[in-house]
Protein backbone atom coordinates (compact mmCIF):
# COMPACT_ATOMS: atom_id res chain seq x y z
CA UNK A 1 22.82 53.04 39.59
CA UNK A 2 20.63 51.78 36.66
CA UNK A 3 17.39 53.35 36.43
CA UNK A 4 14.39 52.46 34.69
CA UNK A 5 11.68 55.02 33.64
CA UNK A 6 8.65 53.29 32.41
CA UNK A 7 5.80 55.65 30.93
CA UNK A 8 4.95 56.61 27.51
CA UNK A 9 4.52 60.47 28.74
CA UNK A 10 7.68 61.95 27.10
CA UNK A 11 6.97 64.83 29.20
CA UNK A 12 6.76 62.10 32.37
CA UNK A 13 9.94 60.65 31.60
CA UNK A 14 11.82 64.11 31.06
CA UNK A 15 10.82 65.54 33.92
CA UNK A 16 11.63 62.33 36.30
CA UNK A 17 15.17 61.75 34.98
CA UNK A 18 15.76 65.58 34.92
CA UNK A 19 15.22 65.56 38.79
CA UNK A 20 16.50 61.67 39.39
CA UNK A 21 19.78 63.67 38.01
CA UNK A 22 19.68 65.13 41.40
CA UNK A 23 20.65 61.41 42.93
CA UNK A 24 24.55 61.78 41.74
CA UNK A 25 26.58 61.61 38.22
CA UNK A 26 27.00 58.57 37.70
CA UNK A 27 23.16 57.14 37.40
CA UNK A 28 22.30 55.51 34.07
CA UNK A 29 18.54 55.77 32.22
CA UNK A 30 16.71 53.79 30.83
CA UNK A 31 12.87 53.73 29.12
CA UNK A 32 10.32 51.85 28.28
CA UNK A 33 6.96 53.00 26.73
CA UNK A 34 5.34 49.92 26.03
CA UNK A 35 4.55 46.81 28.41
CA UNK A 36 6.53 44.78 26.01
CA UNK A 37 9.44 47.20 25.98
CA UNK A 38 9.60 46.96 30.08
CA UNK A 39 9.89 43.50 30.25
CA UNK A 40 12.03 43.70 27.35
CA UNK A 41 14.86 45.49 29.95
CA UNK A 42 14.19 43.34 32.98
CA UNK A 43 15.29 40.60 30.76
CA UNK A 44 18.63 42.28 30.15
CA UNK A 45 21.77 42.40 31.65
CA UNK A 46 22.23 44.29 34.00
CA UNK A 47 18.86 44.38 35.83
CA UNK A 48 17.85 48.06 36.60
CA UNK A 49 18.23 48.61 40.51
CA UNK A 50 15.47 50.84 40.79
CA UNK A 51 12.39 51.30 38.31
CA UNK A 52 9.34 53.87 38.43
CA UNK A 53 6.54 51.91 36.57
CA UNK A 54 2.93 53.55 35.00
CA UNK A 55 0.29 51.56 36.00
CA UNK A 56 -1.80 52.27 33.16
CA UNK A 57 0.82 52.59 30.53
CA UNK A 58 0.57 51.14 26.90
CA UNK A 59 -0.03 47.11 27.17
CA UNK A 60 -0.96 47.31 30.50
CA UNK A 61 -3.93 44.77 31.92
CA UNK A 62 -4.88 45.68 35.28
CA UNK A 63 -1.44 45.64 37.34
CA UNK A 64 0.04 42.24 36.06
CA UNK A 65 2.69 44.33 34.50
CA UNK A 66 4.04 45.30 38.25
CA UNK A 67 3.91 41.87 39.61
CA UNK A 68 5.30 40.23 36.53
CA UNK A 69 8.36 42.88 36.53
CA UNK A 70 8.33 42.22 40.62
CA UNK A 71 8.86 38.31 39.80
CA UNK A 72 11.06 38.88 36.82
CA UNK A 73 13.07 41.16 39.11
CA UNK A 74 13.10 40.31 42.65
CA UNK A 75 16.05 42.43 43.91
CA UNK A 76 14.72 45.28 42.15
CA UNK A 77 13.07 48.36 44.25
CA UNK A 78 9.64 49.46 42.45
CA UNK A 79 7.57 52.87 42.56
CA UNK A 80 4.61 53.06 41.02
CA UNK A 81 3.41 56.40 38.93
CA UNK A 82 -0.21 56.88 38.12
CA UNK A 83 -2.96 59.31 38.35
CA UNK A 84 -4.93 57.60 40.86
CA UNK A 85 -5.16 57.61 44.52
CA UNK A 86 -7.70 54.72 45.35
CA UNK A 87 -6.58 53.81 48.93
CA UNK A 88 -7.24 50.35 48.81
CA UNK A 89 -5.49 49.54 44.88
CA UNK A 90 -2.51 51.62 46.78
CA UNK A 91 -2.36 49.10 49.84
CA UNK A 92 -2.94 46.10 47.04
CA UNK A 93 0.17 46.91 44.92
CA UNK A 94 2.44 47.51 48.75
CA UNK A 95 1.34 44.36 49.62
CA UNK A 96 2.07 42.65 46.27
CA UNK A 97 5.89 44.15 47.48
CA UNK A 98 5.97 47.09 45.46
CA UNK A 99 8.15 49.69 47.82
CA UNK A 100 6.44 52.87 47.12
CA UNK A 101 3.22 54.49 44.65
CA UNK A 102 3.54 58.03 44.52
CA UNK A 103 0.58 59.97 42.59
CA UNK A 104 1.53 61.81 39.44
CA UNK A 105 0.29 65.33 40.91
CA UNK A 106 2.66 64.97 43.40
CA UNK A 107 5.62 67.73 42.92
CA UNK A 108 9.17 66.55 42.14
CA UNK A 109 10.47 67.30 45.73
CA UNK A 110 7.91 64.64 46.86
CA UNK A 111 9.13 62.03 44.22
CA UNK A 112 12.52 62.53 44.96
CA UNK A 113 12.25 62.15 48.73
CA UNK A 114 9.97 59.08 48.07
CA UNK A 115 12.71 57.80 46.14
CA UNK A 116 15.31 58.34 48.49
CA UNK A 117 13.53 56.98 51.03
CA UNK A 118 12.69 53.56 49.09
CA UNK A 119 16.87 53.77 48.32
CA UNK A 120 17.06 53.60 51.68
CA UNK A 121 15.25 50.29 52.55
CA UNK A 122 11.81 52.05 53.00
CA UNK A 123 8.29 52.12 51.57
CA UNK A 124 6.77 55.11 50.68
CA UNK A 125 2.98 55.49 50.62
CA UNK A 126 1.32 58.68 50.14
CA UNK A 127 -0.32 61.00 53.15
CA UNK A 128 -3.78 60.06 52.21
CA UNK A 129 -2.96 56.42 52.59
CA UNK A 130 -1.34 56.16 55.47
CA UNK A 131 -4.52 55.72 57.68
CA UNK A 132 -6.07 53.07 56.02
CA UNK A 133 -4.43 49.48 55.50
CA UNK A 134 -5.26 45.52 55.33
CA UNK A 135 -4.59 44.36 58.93
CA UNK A 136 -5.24 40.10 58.98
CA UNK A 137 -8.77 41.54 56.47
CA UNK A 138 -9.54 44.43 58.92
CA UNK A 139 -9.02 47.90 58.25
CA UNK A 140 -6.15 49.65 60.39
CA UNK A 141 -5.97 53.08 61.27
CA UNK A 142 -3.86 55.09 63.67
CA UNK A 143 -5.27 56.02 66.94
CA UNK A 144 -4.22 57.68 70.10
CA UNK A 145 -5.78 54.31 71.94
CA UNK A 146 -3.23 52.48 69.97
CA UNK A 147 -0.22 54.44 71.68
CA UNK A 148 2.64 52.31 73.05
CA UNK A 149 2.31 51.23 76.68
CA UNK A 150 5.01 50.38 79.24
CA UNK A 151 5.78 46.79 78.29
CA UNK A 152 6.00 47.51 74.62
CA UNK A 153 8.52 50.30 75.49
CA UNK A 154 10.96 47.88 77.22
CA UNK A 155 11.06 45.77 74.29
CA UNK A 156 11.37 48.07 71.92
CA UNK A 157 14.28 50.49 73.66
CA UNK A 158 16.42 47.40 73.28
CA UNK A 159 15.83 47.78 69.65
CA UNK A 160 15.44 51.60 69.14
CA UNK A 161 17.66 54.47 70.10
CA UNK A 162 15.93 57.06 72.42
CA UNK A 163 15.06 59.24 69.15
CA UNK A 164 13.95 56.82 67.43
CA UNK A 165 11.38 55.62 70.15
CA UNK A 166 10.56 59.34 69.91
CA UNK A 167 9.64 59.05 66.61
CA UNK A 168 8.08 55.97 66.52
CA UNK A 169 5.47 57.73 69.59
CA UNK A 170 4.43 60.30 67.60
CA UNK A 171 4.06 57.98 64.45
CA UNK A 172 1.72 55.90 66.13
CA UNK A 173 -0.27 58.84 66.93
CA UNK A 174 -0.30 59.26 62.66
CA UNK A 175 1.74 62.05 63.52
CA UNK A 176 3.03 63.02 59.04
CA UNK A 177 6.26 63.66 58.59
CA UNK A 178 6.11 67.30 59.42
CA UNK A 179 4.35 67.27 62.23
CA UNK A 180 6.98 65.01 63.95
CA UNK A 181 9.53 66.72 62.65
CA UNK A 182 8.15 70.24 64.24
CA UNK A 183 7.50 68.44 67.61
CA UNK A 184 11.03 67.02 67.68
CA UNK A 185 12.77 70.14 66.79
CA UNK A 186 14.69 68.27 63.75
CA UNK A 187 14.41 68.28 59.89
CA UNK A 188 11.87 66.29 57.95
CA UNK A 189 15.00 64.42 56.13
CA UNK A 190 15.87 63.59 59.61
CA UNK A 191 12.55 62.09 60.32
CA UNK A 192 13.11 60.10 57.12
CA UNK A 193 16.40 58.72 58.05
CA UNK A 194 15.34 57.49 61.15
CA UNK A 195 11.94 56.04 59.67
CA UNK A 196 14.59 53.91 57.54
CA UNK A 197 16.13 52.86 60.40
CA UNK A 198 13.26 51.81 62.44
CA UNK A 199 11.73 49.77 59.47
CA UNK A 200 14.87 48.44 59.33
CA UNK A 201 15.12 47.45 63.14
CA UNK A 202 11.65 46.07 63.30
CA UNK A 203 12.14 44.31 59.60
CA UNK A 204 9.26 45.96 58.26
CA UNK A 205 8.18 47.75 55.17
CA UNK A 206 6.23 51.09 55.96
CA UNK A 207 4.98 53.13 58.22
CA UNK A 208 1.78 51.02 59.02
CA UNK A 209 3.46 48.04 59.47
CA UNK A 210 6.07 49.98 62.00
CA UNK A 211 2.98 50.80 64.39
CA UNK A 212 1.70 46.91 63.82
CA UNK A 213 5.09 45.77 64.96
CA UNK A 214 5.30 47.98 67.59
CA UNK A 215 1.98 47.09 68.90
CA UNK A 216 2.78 43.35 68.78
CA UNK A 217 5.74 43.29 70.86
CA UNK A 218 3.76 43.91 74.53
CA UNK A 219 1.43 40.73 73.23
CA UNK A 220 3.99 38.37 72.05
């Protein structure tokens, strides 16, 4: 796997390919510093697979430097890095089709699972994000109210497997990882893998778009 570290922290790009290491052997590194130097590599051949881009890194004008590389690099799976955790530019760069922003005081464990999870056909948005989001220019958050009901189930057991549906309850709910995975008696990697799989089944991207879809199905 070809992966692309884009920040001009030294320290930054040490300590993300030290524990990207963790991912297997056989991954290959590369860095940009500059906005020039990114695009520089998503010209060449070939393409990373995966790249972790700065938002405010040297050249950068707002976040034209993650759509461009999105658009120069459509098969490519993008994190964003920064310092910030404004809510709203969060949901703005998902929905531009970034697959994941995780906040720079987040601990390696966090990025890696992120990373893994985004590897794995997911989107990763941090905790505090998770309860807001852009619904058709309304804001969306998760609410008991919102809980499956009986005609929604039907639909979606013919797309879910019973622990998955389990899962997907407690989600809705805005149940975090841990919580679900304490209620379920099962491992928070566990919850992740079958998070991939119901984004996956209901062709979404993230967890707020899971409970949309799920929502939709009774009112189709």
């Amino acid at each position: 796997m070809r992966v692309l570290i884009a920040d001009d922290h030294r320290l930054v790009v040490e300590g993300v390919r030290l524990k990207l290491s963790e991912l297997g052997p056989d991954n290959e590194f590369v860095v940009a510093t500059t906005v020039d130097e990114l695009y520089a590599i998503l010209r060449e051949s070939p393409p990373p697979d995966i790249a972790l881009i700065d938002l405010s890194m040297p050249g950068a004008r707002d976040c034209r430097h993650i759509t461009e590389a999105l658009r120069m690099q459509p098969r490519m799976r993008v994190l964003i890095l920064s310092g910030c955790e404004d809510s709203g530019l969060i949901h703005k760069l998902i929905d531009s089709g970034a697959h994941g922003f995780i906040p720079k005081a987040y601990s390696p464990d966090v990025m890696l699972s992120a990373i893994r999870l985004v590897l794995s056909g997911g989107t990763y948005i941090p905790p505090m994000a998770l309860n807001q989001a852009s619904n058709d220019g309304e804001r969306f958050s998760f609410d008991s109210s919102e809980a499956i009901d009986g005609s929604q189930e039907e639909q979606l057991a013919e797309l879910l497997t019973d622990r998955q549906m389990d899962v997907l309850r407690l989600l809705s709910r805005g149940s975090p990882n841990k919580v679900i995975a304490r209620e379920l008696g099962i491992s928070e990697g566990t919850v992740k893998i079958h998070l991939a799989a119901i984004f996956r089944a209901l062709n979404v991207r993230n967890r707020v778009e899971a409970v949309v879809a799920s929502q939709q199905l009774g009112h189709a």
